[in-house]
PDB file of N, CA and C in Angstrom:
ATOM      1  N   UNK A   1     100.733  68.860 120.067  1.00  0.00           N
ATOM      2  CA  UNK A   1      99.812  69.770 119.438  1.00  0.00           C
ATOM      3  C   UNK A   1      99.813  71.112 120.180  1.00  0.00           C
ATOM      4  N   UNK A   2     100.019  72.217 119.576  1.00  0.00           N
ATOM      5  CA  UNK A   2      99.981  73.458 119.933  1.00  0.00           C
ATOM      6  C   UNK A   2      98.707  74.255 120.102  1.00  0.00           C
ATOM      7  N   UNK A   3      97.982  74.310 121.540  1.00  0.00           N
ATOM      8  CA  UNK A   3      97.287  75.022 121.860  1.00  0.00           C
ATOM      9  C   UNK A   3      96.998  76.339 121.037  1.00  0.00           C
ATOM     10  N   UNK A   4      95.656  76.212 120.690  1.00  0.00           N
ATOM     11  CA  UNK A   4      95.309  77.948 120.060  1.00  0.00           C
ATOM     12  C   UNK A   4      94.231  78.834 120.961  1.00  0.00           C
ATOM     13  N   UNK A   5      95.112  79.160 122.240  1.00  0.00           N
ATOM     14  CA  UNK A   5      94.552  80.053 123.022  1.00  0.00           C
ATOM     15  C   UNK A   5      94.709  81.204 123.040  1.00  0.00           C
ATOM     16  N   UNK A   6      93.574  82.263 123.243  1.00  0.00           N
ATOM     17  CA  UNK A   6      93.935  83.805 123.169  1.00  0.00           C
ATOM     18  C   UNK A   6      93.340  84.379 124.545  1.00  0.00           C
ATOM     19  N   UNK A   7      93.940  85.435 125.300  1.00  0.00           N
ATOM     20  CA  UNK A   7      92.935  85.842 126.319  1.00  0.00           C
ATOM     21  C   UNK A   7      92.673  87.493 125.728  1.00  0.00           C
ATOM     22  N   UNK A   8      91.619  87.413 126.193  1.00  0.00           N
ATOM     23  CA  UNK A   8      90.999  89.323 125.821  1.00  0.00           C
ATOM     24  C   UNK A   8      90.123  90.121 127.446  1.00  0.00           C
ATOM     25  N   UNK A   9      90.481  90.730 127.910  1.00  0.00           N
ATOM     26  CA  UNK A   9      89.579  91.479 128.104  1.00  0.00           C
ATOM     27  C   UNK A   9      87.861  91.263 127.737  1.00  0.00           C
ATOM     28  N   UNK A  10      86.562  91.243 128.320  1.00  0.00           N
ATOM     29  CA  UNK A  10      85.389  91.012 128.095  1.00  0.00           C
ATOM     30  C   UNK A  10      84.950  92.339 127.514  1.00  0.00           C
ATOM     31  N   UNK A  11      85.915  93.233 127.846  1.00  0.00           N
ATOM     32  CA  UNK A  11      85.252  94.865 127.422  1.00  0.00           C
ATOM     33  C   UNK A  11      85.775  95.285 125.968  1.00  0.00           C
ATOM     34  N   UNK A  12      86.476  94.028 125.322  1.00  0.00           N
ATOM     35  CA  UNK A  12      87.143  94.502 124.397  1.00  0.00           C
ATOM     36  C   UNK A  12      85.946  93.878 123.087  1.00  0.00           C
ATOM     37  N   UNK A  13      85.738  94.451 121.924  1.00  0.00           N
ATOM     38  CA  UNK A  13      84.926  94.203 121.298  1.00  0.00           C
ATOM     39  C   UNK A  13      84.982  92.389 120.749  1.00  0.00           C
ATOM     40  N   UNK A  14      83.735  91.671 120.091  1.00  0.00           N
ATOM     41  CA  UNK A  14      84.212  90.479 119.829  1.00  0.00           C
ATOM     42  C   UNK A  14      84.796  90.424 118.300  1.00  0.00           C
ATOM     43  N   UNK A  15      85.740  90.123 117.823  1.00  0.00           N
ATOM     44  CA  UNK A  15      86.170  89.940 116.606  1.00  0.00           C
ATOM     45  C   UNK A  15      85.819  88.492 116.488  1.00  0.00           C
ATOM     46  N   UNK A  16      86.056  88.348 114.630  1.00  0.00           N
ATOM     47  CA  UNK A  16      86.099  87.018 114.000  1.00  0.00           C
ATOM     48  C   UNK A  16      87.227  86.097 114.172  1.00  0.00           C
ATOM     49  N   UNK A  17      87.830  86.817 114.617  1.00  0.00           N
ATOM     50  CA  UNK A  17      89.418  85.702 114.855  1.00  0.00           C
ATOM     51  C   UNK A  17      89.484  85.300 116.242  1.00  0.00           C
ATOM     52  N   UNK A  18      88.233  85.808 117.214  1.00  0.00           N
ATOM     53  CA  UNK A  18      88.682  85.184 118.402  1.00  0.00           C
ATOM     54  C   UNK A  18      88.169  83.484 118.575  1.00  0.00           C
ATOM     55  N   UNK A  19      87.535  83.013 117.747  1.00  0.00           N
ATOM     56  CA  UNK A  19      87.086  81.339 117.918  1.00  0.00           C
ATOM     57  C   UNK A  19      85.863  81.534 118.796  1.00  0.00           C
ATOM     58  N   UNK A  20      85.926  80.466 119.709  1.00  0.00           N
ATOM     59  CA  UNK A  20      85.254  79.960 120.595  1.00  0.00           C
ATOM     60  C   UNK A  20      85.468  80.952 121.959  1.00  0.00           C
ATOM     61  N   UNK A  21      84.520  82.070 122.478  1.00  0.00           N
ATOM     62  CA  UNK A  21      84.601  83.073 123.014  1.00  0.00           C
ATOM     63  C   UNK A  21      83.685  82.562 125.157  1.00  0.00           C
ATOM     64  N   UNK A  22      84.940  82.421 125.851  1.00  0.00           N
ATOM     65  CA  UNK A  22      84.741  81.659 126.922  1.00  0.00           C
ATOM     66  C   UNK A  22      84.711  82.522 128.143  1.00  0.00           C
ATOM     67  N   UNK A  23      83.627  82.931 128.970  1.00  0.00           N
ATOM     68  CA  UNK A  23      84.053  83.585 129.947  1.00  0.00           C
ATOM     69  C   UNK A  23      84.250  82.831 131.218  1.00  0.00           C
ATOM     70  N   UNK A  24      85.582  83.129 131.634  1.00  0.00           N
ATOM     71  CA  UNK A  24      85.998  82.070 132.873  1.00  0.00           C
ATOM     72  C   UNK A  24      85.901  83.028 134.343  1.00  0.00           C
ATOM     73  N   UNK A  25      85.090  84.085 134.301  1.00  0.00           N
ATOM     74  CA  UNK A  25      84.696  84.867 135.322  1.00  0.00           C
ATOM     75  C   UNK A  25      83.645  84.404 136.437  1.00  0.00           C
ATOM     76  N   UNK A  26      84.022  84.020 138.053  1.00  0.00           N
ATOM     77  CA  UNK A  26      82.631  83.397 138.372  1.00  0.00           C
ATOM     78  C   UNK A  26      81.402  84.449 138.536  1.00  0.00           C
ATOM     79  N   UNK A  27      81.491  85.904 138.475  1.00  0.00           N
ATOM     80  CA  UNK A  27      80.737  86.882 138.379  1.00  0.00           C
ATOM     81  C   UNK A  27      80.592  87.185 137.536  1.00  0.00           C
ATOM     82  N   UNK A  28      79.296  87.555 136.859  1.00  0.00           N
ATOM     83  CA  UNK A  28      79.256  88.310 135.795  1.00  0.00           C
ATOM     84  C   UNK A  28      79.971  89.959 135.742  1.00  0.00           C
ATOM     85  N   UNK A  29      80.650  90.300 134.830  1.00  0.00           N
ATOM     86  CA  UNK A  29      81.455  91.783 134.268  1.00  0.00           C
ATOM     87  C   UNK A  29      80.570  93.080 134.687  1.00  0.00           C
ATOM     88  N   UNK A  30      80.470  93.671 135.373  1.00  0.00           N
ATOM     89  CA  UNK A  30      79.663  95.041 135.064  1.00  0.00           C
ATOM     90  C   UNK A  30      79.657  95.526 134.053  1.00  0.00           C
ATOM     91  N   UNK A  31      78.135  96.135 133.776  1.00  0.00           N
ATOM     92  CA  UNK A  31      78.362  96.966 132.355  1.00  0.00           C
ATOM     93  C   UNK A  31      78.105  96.281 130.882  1.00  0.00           C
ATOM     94  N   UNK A  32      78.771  95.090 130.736  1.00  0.00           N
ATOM     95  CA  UNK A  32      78.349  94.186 129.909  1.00  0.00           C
ATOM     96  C   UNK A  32      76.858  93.609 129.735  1.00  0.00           C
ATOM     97  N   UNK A  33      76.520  93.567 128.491  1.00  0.00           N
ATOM     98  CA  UNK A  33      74.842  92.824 128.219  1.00  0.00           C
ATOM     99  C   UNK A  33      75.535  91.572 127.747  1.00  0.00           C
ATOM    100  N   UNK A  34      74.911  90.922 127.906  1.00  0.00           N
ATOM    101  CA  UNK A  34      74.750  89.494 127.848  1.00  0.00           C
ATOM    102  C   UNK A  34      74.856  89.075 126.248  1.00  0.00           C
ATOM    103  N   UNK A  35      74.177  89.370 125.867  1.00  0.00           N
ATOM    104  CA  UNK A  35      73.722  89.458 124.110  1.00  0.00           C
ATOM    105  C   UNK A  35      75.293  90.462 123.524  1.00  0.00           C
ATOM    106  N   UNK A  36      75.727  91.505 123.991  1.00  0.00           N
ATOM    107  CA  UNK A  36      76.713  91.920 123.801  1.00  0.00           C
ATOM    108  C   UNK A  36      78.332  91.209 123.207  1.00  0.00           C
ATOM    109  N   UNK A  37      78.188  90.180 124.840  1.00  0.00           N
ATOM    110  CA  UNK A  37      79.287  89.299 124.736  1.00  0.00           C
ATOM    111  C   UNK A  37      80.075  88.160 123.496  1.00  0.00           C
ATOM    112  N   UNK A  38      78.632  87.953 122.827  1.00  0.00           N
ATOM    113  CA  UNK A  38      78.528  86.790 122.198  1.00  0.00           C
ATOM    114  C   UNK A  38      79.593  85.504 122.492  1.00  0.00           C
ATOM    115  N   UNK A  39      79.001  85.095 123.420  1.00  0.00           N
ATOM    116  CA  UNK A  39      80.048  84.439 124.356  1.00  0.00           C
ATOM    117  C   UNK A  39      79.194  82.936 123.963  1.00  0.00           C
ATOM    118  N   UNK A  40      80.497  81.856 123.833  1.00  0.00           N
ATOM    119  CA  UNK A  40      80.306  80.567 123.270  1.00  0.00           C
ATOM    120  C   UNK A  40      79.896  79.534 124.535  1.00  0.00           C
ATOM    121  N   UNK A  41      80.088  80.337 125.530  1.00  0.00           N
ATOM    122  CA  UNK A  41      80.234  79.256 126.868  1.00  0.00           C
ATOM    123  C   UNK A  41      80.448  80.513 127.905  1.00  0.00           C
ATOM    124  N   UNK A  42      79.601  80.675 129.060  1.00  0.00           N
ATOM    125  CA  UNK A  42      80.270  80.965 130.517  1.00  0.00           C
ATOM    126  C   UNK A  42      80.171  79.765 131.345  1.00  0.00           C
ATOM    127  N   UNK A  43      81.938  79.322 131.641  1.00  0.00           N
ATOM    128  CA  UNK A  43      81.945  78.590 132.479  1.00  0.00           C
ATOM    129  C   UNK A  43      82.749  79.166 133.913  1.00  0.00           C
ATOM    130  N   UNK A  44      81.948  79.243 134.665  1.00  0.00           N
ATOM    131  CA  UNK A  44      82.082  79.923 136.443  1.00  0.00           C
ATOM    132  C   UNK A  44      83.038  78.884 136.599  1.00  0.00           C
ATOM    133  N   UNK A  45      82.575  77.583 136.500  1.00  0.00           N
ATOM    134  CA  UNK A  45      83.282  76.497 137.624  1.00  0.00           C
ATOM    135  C   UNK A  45      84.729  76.396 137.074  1.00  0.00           C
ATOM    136  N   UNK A  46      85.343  77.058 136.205  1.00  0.00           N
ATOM    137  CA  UNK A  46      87.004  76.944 136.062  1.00  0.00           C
ATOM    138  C   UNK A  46      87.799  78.305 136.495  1.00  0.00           C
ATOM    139  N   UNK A  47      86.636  79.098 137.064  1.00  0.00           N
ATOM    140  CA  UNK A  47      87.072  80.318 138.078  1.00  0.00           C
ATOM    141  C   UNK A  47      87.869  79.740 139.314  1.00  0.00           C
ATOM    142  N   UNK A  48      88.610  80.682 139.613  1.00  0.00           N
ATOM    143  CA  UNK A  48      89.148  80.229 141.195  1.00  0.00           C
ATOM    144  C   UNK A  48      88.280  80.506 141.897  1.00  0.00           C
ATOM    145  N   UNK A  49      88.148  79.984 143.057  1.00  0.00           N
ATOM    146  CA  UNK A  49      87.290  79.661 144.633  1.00  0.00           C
ATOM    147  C   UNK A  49      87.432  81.324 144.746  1.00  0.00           C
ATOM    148  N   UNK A  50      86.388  81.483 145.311  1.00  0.00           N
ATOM    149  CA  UNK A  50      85.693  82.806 145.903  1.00  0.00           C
ATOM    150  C   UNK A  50      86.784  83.004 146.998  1.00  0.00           C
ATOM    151  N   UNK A  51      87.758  82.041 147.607  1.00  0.00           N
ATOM    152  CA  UNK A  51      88.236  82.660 148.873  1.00  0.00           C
ATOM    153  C   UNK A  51      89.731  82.930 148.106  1.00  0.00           C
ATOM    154  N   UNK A  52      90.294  81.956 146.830  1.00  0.00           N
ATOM    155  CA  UNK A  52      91.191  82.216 145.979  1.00  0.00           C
ATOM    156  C   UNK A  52      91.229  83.907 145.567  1.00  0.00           C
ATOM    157  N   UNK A  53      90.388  84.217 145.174  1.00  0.00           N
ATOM    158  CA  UNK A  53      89.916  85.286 144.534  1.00  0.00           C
ATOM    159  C   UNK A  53      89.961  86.630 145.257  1.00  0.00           C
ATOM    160  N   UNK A  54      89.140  86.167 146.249  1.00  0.00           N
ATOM    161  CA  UNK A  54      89.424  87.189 147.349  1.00  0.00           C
ATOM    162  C   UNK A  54      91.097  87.750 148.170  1.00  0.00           C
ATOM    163  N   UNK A  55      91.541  86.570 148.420  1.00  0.00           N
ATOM    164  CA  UNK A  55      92.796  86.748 148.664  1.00  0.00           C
ATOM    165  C   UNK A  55      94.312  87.373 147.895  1.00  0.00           C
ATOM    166  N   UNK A  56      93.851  87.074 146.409  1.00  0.00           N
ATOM    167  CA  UNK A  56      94.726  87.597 145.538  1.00  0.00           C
ATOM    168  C   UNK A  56      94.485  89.494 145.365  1.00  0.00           C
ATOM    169  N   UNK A  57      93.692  89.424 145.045  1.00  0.00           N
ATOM    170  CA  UNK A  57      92.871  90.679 144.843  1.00  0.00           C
ATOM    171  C   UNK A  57      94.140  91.464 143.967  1.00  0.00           C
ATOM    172  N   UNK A  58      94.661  91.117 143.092  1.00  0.00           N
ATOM    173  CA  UNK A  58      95.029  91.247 141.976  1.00  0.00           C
ATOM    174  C   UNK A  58      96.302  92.132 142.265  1.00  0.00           C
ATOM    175  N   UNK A  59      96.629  91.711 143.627  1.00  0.00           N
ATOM    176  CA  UNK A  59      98.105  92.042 143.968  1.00  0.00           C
ATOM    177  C   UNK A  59      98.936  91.448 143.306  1.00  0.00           C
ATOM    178  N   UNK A  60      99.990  92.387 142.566  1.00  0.00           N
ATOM    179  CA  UNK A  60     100.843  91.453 141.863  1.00  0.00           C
ATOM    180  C   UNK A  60     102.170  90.822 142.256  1.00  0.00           C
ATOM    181  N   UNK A  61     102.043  91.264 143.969  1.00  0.00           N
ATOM    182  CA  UNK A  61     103.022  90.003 144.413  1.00  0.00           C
ATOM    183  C   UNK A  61     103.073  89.098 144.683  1.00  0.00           C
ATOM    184  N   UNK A  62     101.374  88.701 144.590  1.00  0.00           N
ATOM    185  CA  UNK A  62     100.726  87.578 145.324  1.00  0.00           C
ATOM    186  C   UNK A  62     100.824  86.671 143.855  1.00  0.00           C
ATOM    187  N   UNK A  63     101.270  86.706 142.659  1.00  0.00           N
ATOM    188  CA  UNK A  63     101.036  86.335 141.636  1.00  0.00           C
ATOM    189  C   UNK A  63     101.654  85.068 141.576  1.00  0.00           C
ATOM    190  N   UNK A  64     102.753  85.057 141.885  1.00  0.00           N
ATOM    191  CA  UNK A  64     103.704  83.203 141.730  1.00  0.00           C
ATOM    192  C   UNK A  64     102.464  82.609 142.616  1.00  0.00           C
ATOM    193  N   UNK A  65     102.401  82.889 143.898  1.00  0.00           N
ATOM    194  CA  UNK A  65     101.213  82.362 144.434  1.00  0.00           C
ATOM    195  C   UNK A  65     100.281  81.647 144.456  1.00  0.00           C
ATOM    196  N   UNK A  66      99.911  83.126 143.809  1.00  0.00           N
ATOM    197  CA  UNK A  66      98.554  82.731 143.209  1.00  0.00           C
ATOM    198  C   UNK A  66      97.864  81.748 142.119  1.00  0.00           C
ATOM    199  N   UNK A  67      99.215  81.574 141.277  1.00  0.00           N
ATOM    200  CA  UNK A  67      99.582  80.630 140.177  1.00  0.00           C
ATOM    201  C   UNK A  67      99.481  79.110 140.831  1.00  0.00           C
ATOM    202  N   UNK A  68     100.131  79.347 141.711  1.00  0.00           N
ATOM    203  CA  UNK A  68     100.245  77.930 142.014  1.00  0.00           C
ATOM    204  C   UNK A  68      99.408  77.138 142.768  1.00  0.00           C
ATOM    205  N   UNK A  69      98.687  78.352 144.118  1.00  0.00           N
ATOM    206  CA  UNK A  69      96.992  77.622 143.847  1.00  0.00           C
ATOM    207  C   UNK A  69      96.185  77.619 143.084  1.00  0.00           C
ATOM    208  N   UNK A  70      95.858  78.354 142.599  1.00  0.00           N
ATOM    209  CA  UNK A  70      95.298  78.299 141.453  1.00  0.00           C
ATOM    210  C   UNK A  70      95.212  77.100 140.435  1.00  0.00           C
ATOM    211  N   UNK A  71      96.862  76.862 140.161  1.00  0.00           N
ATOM    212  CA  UNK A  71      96.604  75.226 139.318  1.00  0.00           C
ATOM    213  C   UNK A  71      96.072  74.040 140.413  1.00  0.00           C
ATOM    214  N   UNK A  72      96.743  74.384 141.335  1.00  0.00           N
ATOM    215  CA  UNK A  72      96.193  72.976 142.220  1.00  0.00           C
ATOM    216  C   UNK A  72      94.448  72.845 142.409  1.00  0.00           C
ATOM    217  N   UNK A  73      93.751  74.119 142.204  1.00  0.00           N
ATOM    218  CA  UNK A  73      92.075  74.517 142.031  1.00  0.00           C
ATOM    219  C   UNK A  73      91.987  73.334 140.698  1.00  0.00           C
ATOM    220  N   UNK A  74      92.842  73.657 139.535  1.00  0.00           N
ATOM    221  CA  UNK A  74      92.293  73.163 138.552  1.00  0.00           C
ATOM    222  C   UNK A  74      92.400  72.162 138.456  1.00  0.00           C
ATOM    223  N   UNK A  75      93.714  71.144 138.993  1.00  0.00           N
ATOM    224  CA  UNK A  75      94.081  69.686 139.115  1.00  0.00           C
ATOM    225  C   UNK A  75      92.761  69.122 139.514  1.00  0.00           C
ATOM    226  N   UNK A  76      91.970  69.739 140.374  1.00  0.00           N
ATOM    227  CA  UNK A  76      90.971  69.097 140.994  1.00  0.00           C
ATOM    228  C   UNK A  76      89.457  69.190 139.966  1.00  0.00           C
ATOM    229  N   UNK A  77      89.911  70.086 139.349  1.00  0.00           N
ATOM    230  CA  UNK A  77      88.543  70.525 138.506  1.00  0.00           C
ATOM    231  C   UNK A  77      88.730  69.584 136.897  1.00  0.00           C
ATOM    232  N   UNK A  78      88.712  68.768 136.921  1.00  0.00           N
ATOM    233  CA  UNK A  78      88.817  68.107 135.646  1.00  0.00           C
ATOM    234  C   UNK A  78      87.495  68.016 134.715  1.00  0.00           C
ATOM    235  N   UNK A  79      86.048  68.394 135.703  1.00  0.00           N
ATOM    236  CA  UNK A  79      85.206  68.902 134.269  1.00  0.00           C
ATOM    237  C   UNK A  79      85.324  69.756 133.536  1.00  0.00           C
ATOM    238  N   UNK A  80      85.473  71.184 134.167  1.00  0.00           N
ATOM    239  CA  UNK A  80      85.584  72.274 133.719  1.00  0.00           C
ATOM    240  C   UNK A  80      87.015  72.396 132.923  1.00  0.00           C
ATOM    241  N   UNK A  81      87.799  72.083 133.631  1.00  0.00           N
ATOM    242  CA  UNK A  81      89.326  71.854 132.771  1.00  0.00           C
ATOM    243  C   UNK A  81      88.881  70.950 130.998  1.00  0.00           C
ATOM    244  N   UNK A  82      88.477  69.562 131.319  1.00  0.00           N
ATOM    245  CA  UNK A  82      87.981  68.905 130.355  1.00  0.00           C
ATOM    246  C   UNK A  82      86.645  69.566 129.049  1.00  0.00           C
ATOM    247  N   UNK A  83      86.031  70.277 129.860  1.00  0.00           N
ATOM    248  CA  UNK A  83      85.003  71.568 128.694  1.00  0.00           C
ATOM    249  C   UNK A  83      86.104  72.401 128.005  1.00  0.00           C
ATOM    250  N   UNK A  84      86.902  72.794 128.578  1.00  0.00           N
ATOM    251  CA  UNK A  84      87.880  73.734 127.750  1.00  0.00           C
ATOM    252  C   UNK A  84      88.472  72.891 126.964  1.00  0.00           C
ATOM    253  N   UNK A  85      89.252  71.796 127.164  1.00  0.00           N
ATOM    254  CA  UNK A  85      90.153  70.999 126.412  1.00  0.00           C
ATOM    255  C   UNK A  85      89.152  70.348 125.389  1.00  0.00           C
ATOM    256  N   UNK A  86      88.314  70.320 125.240  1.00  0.00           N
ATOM    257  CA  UNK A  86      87.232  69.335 124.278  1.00  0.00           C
ATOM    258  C   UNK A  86      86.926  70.842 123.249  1.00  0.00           C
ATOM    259  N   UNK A  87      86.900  71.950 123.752  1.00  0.00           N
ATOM    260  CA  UNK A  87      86.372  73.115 122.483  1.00  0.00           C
ATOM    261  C   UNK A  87      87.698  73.237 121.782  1.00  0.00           C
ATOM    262  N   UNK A  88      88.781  73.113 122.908  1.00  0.00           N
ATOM    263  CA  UNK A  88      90.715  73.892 121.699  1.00  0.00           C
ATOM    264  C   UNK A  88      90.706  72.309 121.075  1.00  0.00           C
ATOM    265  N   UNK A  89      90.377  71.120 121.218  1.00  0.00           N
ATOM    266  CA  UNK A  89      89.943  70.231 119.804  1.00  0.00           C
ATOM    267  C   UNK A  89      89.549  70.455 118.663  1.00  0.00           C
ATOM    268  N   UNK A  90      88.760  71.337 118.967  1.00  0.00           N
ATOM    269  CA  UNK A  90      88.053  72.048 117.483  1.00  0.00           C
ATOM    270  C   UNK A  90      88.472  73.403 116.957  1.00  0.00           C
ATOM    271  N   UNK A  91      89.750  73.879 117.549  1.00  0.00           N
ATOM    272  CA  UNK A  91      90.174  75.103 117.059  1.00  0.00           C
ATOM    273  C   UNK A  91      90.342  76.203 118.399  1.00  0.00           C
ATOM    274  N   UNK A  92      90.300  77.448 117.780  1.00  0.00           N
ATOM    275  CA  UNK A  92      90.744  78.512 119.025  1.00  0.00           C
ATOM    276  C   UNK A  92      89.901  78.607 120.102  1.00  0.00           C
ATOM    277  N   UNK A  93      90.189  79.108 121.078  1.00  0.00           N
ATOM    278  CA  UNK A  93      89.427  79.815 122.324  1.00  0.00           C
ATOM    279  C   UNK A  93      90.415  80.852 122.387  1.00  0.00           C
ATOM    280  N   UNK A  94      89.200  81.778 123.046  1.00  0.00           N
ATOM    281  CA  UNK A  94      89.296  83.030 123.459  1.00  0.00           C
ATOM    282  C   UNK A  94      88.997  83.108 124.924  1.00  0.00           C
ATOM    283  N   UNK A  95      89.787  83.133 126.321  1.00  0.00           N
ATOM    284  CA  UNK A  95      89.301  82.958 127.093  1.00  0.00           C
ATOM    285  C   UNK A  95      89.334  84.563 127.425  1.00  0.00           C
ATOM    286  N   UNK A  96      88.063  84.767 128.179  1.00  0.00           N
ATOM    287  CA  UNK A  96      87.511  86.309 128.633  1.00  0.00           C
ATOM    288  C   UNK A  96      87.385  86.360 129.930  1.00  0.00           C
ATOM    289  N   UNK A  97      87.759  87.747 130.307  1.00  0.00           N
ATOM    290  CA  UNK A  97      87.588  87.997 132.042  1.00  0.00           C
ATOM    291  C   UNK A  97      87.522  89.676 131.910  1.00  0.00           C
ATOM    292  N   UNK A  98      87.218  89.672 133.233  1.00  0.00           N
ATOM    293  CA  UNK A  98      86.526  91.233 133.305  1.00  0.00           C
ATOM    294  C   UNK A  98      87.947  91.735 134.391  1.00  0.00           C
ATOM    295  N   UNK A  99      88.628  91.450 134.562  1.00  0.00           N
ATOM    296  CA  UNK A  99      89.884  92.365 135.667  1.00  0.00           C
ATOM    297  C   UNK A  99      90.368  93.360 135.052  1.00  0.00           C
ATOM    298  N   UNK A 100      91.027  94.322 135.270  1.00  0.00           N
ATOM    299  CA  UNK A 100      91.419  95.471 134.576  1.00  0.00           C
ATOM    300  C   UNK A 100      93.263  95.072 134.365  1.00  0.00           C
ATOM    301  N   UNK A 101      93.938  94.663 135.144  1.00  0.00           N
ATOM    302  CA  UNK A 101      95.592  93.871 134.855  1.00  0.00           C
ATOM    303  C   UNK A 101      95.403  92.980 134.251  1.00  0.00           C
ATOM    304  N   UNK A 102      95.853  93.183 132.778  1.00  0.00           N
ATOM    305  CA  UNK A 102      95.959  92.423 131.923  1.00  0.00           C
ATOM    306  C   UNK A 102      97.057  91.128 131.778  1.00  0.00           C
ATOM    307  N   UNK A 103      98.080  91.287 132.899  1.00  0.00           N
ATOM    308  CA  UNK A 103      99.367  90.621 133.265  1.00  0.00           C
ATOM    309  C   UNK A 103      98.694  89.578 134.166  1.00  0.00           C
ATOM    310  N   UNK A 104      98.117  90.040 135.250  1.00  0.00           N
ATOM    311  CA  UNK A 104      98.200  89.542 136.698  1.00  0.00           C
ATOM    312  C   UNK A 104      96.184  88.882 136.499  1.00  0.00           C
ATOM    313  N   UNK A 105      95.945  88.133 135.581  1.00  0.00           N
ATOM    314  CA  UNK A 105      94.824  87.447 136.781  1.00  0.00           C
ATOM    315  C   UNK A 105      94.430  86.037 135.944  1.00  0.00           C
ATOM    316  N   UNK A 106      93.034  85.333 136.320  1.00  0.00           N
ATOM    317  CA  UNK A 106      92.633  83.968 136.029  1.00  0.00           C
ATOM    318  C   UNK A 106      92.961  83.669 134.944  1.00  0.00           C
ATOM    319  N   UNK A 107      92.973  84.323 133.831  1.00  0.00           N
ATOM    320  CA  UNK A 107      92.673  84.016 132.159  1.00  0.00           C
ATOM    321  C   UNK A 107      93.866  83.960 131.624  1.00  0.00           C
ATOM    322  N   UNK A 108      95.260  84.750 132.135  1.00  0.00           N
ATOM    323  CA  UNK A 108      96.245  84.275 131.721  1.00  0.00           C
ATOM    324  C   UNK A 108      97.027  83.112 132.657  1.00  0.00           C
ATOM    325  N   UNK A 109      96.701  83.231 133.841  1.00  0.00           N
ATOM    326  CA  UNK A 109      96.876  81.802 134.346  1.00  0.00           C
ATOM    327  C   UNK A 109      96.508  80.598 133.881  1.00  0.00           C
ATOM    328  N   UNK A 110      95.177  80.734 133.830  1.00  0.00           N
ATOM    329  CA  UNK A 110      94.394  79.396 133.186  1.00  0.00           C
ATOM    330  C   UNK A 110      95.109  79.181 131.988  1.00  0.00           C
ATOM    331  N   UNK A 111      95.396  80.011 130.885  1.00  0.00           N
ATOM    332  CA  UNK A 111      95.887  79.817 129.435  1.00  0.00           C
ATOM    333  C   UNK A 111      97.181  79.160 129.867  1.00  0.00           C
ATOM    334  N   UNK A 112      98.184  79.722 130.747  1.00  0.00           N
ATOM    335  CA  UNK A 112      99.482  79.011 130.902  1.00  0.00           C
ATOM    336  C   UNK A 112      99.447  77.582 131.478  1.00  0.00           C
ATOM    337  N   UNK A 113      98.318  76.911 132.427  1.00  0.00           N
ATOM    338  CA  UNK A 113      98.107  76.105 132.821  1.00  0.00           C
ATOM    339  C   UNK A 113      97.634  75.058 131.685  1.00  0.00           C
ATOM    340  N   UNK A 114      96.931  75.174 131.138  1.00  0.00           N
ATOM    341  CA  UNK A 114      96.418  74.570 129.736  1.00  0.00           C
ATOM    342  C   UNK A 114      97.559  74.487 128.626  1.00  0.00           C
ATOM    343  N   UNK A 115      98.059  75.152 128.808  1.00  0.00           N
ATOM    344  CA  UNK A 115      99.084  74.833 127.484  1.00  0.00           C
ATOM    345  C   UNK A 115     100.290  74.054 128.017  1.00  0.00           C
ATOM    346  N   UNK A 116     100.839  74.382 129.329  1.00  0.00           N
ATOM    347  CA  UNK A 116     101.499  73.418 130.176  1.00  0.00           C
ATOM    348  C   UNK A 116     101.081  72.097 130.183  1.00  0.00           C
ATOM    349  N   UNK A 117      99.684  71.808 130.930  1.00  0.00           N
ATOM    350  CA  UNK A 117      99.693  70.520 130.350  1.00  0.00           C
ATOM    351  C   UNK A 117      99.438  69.680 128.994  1.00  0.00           C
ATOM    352  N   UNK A 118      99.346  70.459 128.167  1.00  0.00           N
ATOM    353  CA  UNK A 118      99.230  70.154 126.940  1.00  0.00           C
ATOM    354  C   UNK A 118      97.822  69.722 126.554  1.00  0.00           C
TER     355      UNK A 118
END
């Protein structure tokens, strides 16, 4: 079964085609209202570790890296992994993050990790 994941930007407006609208940020976005987001779920706990986070700091050489702790964060996180996999049951997610490199951070990791394991 083919994953229907999308990642967006949190600053980007919400459309009807994004599904199930997930912020996987463990901070809340600056700037953003809450009510704004119309966000289906913030789940923090499928964020990387505060010291993950810190260390990458969205260097993009640190990125294979970072990938790869990063999944080993999630191997361990099987609730939060399991909340995501129980909503793309029922159709799309939109996973949301507030970083400004749209290449290099959590939300397209997480999406490649999720669709990897199927």
């Amino acid at each position: 079964m083919k994953l229907d994941i999308k990642v967006k930007r949190i600053y980007e407006p919400p459309s009807p085609g994004d599904g199930r609208r997930v912020l996987i940020d463990r901070v809340w976005p600056r700037g953003v209202r809450k009510e704004d987001a119309a966000l289906t779920l913030w789940l923090k706990t499928v964020a990387p570790s505060d010291e993950l986070r810190k260390w990458f700091g969205h260097e993009p050489t640190r990125w294979m890296e970072f990938q790869q702790r990063y999944r080993g964060e999630l191997d361990r996180n099987s609730d939060a992994v399991g909340q995501l996999r129980a909503l793309l049951d029922n159709g799309r997610v939109t996973l949301l993050y507030g970083a400004q490199d749209d290449m290099h951070n959590n939300a397209v990791a997480l999406a490649d990790y999720l669709r990897l394991k199927g």
